[in-house]
Protein backbone atom coordinates (compact mmCIF):
# COMPACT_ATOMS: atom_id res chain seq x y z
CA UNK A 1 136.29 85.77 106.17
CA UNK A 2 134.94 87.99 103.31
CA UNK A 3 131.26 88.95 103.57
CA UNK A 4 130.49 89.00 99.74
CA UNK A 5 126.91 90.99 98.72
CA UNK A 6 125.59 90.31 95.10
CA UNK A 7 121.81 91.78 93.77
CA UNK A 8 120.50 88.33 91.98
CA UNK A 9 117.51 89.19 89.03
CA UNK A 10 114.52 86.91 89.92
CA UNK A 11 112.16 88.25 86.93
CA UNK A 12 112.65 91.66 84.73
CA UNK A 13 112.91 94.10 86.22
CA UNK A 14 113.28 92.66 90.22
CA UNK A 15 116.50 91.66 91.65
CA UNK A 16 116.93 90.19 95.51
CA UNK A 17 120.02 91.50 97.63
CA UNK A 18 122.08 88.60 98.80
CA UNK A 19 125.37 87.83 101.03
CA UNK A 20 127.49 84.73 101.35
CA UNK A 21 130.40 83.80 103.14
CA UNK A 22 132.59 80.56 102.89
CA UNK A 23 133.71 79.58 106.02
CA UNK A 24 135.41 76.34 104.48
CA UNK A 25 138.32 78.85 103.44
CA UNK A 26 139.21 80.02 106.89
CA UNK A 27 141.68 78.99 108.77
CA UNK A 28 139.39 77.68 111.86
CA UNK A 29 138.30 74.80 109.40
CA UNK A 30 141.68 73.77 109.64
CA UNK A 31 141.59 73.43 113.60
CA UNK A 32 138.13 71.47 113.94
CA UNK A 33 139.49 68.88 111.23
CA UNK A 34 142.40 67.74 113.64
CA UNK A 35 140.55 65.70 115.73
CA UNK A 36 140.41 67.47 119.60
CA UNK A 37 139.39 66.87 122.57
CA UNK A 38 137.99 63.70 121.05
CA UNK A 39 136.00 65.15 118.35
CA UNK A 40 135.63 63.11 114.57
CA UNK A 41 136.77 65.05 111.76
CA UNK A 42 134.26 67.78 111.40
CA UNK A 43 132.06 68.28 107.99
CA UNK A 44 130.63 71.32 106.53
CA UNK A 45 127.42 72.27 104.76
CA UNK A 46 126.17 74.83 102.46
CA UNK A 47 123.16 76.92 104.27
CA UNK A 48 120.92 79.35 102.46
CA UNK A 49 118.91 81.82 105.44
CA UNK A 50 115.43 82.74 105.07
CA UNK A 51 114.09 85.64 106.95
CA UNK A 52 110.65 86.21 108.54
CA UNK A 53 107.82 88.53 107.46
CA UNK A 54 108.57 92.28 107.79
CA UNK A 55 112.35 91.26 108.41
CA UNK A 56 115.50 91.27 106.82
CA UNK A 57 118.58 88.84 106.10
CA UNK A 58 120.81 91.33 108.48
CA UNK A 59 118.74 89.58 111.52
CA UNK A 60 120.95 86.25 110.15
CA UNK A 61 124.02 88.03 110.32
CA UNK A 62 125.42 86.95 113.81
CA UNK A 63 124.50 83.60 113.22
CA UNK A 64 125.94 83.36 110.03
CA UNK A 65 129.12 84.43 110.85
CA UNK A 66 129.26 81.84 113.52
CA UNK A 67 128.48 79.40 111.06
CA UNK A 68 130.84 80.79 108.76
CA UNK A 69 133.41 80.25 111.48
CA UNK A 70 132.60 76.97 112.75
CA UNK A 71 133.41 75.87 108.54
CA UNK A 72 130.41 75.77 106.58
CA UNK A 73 129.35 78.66 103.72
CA UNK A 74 126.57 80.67 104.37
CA UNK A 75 124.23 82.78 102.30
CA UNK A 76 121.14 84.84 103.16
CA UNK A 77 118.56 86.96 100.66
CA UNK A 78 116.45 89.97 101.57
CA UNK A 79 113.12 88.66 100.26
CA UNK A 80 111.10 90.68 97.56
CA UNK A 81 109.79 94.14 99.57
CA UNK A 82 112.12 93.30 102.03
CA UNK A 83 115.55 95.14 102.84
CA UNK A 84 117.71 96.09 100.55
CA UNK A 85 115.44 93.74 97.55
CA UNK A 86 113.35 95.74 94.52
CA UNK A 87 110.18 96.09 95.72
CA UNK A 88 107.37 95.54 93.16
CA UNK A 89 103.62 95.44 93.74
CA UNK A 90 103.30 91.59 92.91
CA UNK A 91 104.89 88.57 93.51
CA UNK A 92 104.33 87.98 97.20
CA UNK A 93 102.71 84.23 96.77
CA UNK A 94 104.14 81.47 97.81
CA UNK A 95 105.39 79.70 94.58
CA UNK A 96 106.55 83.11 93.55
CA UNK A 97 108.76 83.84 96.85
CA UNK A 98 109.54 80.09 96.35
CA UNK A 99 110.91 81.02 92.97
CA UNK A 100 112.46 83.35 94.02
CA UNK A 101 114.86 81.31 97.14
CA UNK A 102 115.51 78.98 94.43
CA UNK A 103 116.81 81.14 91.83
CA UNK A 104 119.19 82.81 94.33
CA UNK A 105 120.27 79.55 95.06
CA UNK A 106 120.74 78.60 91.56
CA UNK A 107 122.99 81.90 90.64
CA UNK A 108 125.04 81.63 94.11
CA UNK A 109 125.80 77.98 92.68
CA UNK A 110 125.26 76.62 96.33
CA UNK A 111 124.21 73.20 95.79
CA UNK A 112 121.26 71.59 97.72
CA UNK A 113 122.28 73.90 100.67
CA UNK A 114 120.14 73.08 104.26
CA UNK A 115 117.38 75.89 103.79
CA UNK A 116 117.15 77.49 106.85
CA UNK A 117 114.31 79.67 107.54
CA UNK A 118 112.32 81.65 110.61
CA UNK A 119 108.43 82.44 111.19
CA UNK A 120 107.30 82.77 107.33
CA UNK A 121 110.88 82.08 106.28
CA UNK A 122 110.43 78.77 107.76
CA UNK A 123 106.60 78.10 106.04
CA UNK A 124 108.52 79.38 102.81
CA UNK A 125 111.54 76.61 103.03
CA UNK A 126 109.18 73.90 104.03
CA UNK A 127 106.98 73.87 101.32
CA UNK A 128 109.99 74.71 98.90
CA UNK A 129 111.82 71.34 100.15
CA UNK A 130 107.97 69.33 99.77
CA UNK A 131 107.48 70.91 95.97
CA UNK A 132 111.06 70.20 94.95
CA UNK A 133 113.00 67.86 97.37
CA UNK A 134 116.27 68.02 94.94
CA UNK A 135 116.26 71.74 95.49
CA UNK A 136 117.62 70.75 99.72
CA UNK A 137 120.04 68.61 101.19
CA UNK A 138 117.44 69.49 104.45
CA UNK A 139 115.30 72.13 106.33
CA UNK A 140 115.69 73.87 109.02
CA UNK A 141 113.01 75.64 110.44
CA UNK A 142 113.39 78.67 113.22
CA UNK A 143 110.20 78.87 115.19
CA UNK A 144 108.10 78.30 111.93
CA UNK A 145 107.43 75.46 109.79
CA UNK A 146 104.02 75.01 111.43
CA UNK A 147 102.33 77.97 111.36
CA UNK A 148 98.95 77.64 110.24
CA UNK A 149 96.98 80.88 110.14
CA UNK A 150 93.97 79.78 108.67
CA UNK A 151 93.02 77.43 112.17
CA UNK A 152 93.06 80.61 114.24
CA UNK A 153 91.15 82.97 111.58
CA UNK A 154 88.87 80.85 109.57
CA UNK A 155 88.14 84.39 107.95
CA UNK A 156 90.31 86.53 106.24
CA UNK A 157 88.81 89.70 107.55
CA UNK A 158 89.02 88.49 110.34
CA UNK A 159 93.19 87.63 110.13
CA UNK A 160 93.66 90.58 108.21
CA UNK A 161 92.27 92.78 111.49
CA UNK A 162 93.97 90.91 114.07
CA UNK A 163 97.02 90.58 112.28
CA UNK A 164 97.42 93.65 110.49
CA UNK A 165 101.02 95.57 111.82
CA UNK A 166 101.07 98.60 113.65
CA UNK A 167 101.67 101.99 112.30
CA UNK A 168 105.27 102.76 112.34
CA UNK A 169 105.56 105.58 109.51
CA UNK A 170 106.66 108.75 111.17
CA UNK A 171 108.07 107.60 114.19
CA UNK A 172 111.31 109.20 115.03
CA UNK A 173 114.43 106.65 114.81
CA UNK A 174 116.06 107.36 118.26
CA UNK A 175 112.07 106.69 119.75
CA UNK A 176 112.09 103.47 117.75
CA UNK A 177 114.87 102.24 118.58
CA UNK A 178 114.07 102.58 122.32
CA UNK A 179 110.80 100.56 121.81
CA UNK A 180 112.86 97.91 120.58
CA UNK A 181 115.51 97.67 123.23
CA UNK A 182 112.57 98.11 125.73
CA UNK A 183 110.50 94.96 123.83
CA UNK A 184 113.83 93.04 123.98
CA UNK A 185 115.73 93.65 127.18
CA UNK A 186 117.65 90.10 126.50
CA UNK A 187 118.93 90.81 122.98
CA UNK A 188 122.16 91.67 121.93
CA UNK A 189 122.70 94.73 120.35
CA UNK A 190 123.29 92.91 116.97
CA UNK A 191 119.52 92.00 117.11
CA UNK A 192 118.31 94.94 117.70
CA UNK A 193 120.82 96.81 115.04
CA UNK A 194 119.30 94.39 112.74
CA UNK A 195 115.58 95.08 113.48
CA UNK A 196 116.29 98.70 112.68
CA UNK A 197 117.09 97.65 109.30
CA UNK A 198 113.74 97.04 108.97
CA UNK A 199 113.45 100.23 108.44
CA UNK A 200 114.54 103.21 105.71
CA UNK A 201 115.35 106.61 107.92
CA UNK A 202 113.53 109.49 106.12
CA UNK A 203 115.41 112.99 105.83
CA UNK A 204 113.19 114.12 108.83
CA UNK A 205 115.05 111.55 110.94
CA UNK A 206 111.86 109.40 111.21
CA UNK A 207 111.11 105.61 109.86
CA UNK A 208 109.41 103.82 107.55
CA UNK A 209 108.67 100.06 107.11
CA UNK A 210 110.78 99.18 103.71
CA UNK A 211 107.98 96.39 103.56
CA UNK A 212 104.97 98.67 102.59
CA UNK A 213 101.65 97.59 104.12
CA UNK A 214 100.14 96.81 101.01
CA UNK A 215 102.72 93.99 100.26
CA UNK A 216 102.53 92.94 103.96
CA UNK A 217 99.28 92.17 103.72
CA UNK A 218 99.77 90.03 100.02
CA UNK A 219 102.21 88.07 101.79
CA UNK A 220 100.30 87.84 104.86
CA UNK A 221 96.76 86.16 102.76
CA UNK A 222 99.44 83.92 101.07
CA UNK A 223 100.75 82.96 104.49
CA UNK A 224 96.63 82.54 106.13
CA UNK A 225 96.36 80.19 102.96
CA UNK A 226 99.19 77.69 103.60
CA UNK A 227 98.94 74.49 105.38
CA UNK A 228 101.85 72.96 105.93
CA UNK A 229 100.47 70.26 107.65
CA UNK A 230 98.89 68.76 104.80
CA UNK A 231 102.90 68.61 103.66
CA UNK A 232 104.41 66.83 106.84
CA UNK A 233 104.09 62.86 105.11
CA UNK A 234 105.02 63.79 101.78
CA UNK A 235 108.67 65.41 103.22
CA UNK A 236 111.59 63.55 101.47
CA UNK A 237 114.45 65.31 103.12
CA UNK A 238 115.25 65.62 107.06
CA UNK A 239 113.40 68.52 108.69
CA UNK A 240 114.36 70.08 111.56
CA UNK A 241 112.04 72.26 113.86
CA UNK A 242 113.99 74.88 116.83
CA UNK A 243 110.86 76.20 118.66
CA UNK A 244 111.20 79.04 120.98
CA UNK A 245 109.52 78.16 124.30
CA UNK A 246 109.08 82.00 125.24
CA UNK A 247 106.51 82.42 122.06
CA UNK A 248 103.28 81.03 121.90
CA UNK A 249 103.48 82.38 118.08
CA UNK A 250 101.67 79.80 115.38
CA UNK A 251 98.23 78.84 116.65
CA UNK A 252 96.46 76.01 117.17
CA UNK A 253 99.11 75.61 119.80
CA UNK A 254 102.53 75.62 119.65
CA UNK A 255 103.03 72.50 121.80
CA UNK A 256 100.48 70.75 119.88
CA UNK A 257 101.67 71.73 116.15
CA UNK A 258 104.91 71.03 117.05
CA UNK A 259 104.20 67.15 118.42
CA UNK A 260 102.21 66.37 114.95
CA UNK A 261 104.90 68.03 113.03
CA UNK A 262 107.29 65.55 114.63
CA UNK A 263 104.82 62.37 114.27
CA UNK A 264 103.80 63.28 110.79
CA UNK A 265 107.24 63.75 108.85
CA UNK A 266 109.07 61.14 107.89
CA UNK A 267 112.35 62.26 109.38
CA UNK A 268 112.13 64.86 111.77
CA UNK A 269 113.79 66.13 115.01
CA UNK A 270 112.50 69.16 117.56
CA UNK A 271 114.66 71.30 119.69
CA UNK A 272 113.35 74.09 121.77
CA UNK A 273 115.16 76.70 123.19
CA UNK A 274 113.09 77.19 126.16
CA UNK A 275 113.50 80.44 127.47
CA UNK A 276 113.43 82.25 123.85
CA UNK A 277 111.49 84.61 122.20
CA UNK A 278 110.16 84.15 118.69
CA UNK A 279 113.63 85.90 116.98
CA UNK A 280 115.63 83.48 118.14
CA UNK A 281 118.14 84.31 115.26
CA UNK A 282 118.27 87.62 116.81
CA UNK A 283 118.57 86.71 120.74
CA UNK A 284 120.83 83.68 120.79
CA UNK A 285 122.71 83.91 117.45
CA UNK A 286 125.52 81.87 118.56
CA UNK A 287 123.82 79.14 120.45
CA UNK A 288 121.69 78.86 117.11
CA UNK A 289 124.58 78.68 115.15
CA UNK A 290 126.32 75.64 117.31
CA UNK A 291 123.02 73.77 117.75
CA UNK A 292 122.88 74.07 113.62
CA UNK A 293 126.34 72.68 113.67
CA UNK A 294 125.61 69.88 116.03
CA UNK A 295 122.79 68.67 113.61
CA UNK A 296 125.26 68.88 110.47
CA UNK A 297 128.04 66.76 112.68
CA UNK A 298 125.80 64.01 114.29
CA UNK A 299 124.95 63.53 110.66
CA UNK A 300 120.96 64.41 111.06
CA UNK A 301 121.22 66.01 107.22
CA UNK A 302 122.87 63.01 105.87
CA UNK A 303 123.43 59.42 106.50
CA UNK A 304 126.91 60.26 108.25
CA UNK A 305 128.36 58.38 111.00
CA UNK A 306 127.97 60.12 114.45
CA UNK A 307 131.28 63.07 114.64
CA UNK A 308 130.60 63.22 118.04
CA UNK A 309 132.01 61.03 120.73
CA UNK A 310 130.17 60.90 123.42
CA UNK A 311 130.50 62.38 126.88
């Protein structure tokens, strides 16, 4: 499978890093279509990844290329600030980064893909699919979706205090990259190679946060402002909420936010991965990756017939 990286212009002067990969081409499609072990014909979908705040599309990657494998394409972005994306000093609203997902979409020709996004990735792809439901087939949202800022911190001072990140600058890389595999004893190394692309290594051998503070805390106010519960009802397309049991990340509750989520939207389903921490893209890529398929092959996006037998 060919991994194929394009830089997409979103405005004058500000182009987005992307990747894709079309896993109908390879040769595993061939052996799901034939029927084994009981198993309907199989059927593919188009997803486009979404990363989280302060991330990157590389924290996508493993899950992706399962994807990719199991048949369907796949495409990620590095939001603006973000990875390998221009970085300009505006632009970090919502309808902006919203934009922004569906221009990439537009120039990677991909079609109503299932948006797929984590954390603020997820808040991003939810309200894109409630502003313009022709712009999704469906939604898929990674430990996100629900997060509503603005119940915790009725304040902005207050959120931007609390939530305000660390200071990272200056750190040396070998020294970061120790604090990661010490925060995440129960990551692969994949996840924690792609954390470190959070970060640019300076000449001094010591990091810096390619998402400055500055824009961190735009995106962050835009984030405090959302409230995607007031979109629930109005959904059109299937949504799909995977919750990470190990994170109590998205206050007023993640229990809670995640029960009205499911009575509220019209068509909705909730998984949890029980034991997982908030990157759950990053900790269980694969597992991600086949509960995504499962969804596309019981027909959850679409009014399919079940391609499942059962057991």
């Amino acid at each position: 499978m060919k991994v194929i990286g394009r830089r997409i212009p979103v405005e004058p002067g500000v182009a987005l890093s992307t990747w894709s990969i079309d896993g109908r081409t390879a040769s595993a499609l061939l052996d799901r279509e034939k029927d084994k072990g009981g198993r309907a014909e199989a059927h593919h979908a188009t997803f486009l990844l979404v990363h989280g705040l302060a991330s990157n599309a590389r924290l996508w990657d493993m899950t992706a290329l399962e994807l990719a494998r199991l048949g369907h394409r796949v495409a990620a972005l590095d939001l603006r600030g973000h990875g390998e994306s221009d970085k300009p000093d505006h632009g970090y609203d919502f309808p902006t980064l919203i934009s922004d997902i569906a221009t990439v979409s537009g120039a990677l020709e991909l079609d109503k893909p299932i948006l797929a996004g984590q954390s603020l990735g997820a808040n991003l792809v939810l309200e894109a699919a409630w502003g313009d439901p022709d712009m999704a087939t469906g939604v898929a949202c990674v430990d996100g979706g629900t997060i509503e800022l603005g119940s915790a911190f009725p304040n902005w001072d207050d959120a931007a205090k609390v939530l305000a990140p660390p200071k990272l600058i200056g750190t040396e890389h070998n020294a970061m990259r120790a604090m990661m595999r010490a925060a995440h004893p129960s990551w692969p190394e994949s996840g924690i190679d792609a954390t470190m692309a959070n970060f640019e290594v300076r000449d001094d051998g010591t990091v810096a946060p390619r998402l400055s503070l500055d824009n961190q805390m735009r995106i962050l106010r835009s984030l405090w402002e959302h409230k995607p519960s007031t979109r629930f009802a109005e959904l059109e397309v299937p949504v799909l909420f995977i919750f990470a049991g190990g994170s109590e990340f998205g206050p007023p509750g993640k229990r809670d936010s995640a029960k009205a989520a499911e009575d509220a939207t019209p068509r909705a389903r909730v998984l949890w991965f029980e034991d997982a921490d908030h990157d759950i893209h990053a900790q269980h890529p694969v597992e991600l990756a086949a509960l995504l398929d499962l969804q596309v092959q019981d027909g959850f996006f679409w009014d399919l017939p079940t391609a499942r037998t059962a057991d």
